[in-house]
C-alpha atoms as a PDB file:
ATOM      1  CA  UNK A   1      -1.439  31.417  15.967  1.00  0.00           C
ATOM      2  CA  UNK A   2       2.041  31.927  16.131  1.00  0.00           C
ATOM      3  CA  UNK A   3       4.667  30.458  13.277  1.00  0.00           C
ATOM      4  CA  UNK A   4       6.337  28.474  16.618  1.00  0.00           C
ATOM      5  CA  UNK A   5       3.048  26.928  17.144  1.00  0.00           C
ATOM      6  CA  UNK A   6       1.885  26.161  14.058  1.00  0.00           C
ATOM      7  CA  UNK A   7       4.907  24.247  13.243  1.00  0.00           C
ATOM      8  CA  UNK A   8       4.893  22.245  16.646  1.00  0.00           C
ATOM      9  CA  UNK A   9       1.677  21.204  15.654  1.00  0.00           C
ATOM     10  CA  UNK A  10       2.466  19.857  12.336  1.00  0.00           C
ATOM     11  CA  UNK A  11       5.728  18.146  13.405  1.00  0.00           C
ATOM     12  CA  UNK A  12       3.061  16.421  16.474  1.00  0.00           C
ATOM     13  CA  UNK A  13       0.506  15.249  13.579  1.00  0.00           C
ATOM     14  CA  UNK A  14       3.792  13.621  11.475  1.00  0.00           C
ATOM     15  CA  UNK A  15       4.576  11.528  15.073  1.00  0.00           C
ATOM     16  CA  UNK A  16       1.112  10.508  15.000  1.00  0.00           C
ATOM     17  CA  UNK A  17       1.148   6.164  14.077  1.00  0.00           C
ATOM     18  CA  UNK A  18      -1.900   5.367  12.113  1.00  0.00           C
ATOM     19  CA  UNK A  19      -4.692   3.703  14.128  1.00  0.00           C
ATOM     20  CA  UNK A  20      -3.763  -0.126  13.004  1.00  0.00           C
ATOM     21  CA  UNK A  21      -0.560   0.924  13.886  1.00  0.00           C
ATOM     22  CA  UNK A  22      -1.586   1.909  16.987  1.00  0.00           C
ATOM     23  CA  UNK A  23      -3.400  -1.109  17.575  1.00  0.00           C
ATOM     24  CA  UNK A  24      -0.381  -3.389  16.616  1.00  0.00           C
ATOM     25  CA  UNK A  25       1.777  -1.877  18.837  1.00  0.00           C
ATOM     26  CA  UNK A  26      -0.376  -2.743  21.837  1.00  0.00           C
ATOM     27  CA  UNK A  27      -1.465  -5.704  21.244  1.00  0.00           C
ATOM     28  CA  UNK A  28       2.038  -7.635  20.735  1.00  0.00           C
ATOM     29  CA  UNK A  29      -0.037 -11.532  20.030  1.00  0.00           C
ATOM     30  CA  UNK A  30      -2.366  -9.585  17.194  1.00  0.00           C
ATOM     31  CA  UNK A  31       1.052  -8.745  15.784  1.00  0.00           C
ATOM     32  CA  UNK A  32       2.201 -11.793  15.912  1.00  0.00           C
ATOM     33  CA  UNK A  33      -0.848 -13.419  13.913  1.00  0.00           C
ATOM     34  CA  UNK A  34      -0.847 -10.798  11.429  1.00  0.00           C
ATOM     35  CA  UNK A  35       3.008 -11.483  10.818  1.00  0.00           C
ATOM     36  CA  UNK A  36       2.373 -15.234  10.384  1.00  0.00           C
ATOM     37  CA  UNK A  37      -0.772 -15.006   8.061  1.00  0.00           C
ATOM     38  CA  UNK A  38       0.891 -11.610   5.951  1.00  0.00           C
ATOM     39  CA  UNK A  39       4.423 -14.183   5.195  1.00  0.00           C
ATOM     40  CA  UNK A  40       1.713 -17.022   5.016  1.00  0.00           C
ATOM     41  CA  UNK A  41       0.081 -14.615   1.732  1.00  0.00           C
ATOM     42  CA  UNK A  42       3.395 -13.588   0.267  1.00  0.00           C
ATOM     43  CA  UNK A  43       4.454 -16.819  -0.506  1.00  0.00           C
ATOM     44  CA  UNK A  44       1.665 -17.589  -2.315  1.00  0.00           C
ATOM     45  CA  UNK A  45       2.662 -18.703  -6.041  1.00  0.00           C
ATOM     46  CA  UNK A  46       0.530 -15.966  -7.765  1.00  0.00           C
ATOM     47  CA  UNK A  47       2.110 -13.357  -5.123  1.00  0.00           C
ATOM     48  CA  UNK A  48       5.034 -14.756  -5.604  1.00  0.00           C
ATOM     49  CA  UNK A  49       4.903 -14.045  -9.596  1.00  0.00           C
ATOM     50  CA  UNK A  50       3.090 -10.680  -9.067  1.00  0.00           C
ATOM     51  CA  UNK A  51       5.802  -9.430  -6.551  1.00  0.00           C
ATOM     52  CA  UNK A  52       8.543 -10.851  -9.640  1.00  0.00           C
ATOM     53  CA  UNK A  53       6.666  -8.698 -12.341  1.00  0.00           C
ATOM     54  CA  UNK A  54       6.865  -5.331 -10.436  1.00  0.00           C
ATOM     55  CA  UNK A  55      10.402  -5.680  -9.500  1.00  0.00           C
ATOM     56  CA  UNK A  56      10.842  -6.622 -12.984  1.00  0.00           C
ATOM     57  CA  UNK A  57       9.128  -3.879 -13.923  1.00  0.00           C
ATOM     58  CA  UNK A  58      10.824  -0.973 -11.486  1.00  0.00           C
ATOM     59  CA  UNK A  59      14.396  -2.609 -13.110  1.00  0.00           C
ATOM     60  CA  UNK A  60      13.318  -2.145 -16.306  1.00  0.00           C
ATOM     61  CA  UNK A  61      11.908   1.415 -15.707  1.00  0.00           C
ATOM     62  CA  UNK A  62      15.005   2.513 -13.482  1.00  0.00           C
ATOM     63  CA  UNK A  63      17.250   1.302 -16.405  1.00  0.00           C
ATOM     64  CA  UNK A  64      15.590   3.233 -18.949  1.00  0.00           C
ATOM     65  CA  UNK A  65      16.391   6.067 -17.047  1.00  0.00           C
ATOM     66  CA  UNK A  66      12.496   6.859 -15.439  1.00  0.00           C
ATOM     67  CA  UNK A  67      11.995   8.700 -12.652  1.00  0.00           C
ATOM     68  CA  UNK A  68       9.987   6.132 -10.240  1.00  0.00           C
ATOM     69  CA  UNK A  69      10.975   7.537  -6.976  1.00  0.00           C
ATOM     70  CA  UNK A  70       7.942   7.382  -4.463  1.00  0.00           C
ATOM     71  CA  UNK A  71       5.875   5.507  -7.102  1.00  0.00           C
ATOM     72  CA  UNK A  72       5.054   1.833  -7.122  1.00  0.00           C
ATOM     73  CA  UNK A  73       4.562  -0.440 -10.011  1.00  0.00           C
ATOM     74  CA  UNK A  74       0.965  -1.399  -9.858  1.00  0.00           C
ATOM     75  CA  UNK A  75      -0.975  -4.126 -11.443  1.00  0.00           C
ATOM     76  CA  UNK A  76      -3.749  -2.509 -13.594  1.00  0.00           C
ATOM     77  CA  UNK A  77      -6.358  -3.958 -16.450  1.00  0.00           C
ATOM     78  CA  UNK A  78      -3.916  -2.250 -18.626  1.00  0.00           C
ATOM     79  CA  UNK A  79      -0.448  -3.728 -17.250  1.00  0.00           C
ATOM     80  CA  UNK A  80       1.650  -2.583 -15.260  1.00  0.00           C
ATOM     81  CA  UNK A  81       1.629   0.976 -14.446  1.00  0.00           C
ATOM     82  CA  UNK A  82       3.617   3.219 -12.164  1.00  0.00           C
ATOM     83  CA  UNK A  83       1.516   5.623  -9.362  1.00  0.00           C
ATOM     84  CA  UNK A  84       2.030   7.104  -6.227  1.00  0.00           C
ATOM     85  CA  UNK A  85       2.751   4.559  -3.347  1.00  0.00           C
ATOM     86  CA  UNK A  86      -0.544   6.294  -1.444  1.00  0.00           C
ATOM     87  CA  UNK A  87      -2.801   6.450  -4.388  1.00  0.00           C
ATOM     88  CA  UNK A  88      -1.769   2.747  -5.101  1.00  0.00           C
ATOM     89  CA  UNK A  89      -1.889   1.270  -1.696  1.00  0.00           C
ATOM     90  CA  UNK A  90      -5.388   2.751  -1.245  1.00  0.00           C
ATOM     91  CA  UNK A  91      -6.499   2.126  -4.246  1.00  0.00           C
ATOM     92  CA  UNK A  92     -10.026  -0.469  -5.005  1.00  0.00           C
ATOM     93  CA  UNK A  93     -10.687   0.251  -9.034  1.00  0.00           C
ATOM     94  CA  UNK A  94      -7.731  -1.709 -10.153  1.00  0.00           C
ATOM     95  CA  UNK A  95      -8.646  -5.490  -9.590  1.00  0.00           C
ATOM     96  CA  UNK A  96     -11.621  -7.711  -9.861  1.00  0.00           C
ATOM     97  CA  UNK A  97     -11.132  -9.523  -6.217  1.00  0.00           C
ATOM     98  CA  UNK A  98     -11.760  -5.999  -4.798  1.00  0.00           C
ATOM     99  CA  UNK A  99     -14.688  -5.190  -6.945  1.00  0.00           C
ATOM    100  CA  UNK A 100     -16.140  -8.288  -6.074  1.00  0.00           C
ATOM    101  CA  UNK A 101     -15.318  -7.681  -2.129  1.00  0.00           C
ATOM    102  CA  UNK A 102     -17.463  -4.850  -2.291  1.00  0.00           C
ATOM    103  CA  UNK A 103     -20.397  -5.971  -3.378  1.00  0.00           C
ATOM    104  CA  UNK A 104     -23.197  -4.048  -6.098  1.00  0.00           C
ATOM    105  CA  UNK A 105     -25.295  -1.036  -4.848  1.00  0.00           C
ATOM    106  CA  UNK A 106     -27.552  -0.461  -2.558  1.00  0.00           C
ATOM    107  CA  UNK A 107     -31.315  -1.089  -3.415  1.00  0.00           C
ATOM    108  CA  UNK A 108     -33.484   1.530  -2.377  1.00  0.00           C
END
């Protein structure tokens, strides 16, 4: 493979939307409902406060003169911690609702 072509193909795989993304983008009405129930969630009380602490957090960190760029401030059994947005979004060890969600292992 050429340089030319390798590149080309790179650049098409960054263009390339996710498959919910996908999915969201044609079908407008799913969109819609997933708008309404996502601002529905955020202003929960306990999101509320847990979206106060991080930003609390990220000032604090930022002031102190702490590199955060491309990190988020996650919620962890040990406090608030700072990781990469990807390994944070993604990630199903840090709270008890997702543990739970997932259920105990398989029984042979």
């Amino acid at each position: 493979m050429k340089l030319k072509e390798i590149l080309e193909e790179i650049l098409a795989k960054l263009n390339e939307l996710s498959s919910s993304a996908e999915y969201y983008k044609k079908n407008p009405e799913a969109r819609k409902k997933k708008q309404k129930y996502d601002a529905k969630l955020n202003k929960r009380p306990e999101q509320v406060k847990s979206r106060v602490e991080t930003n609390k957090a990220r000032r604090h960190a930022k002031k102190a003169g702490k590199n955060i760029k491309g990190k988020d401030a996650s919620h962890t059994k040990s406090g608030i911690r700072f990781k990469e947005s990807s390994k944070n979004r993604g990630s199903k060890s840090d709270s008890a609702g997702d543990k739970r969600a997932r259920g105990g292992k398989k029984k042979k």
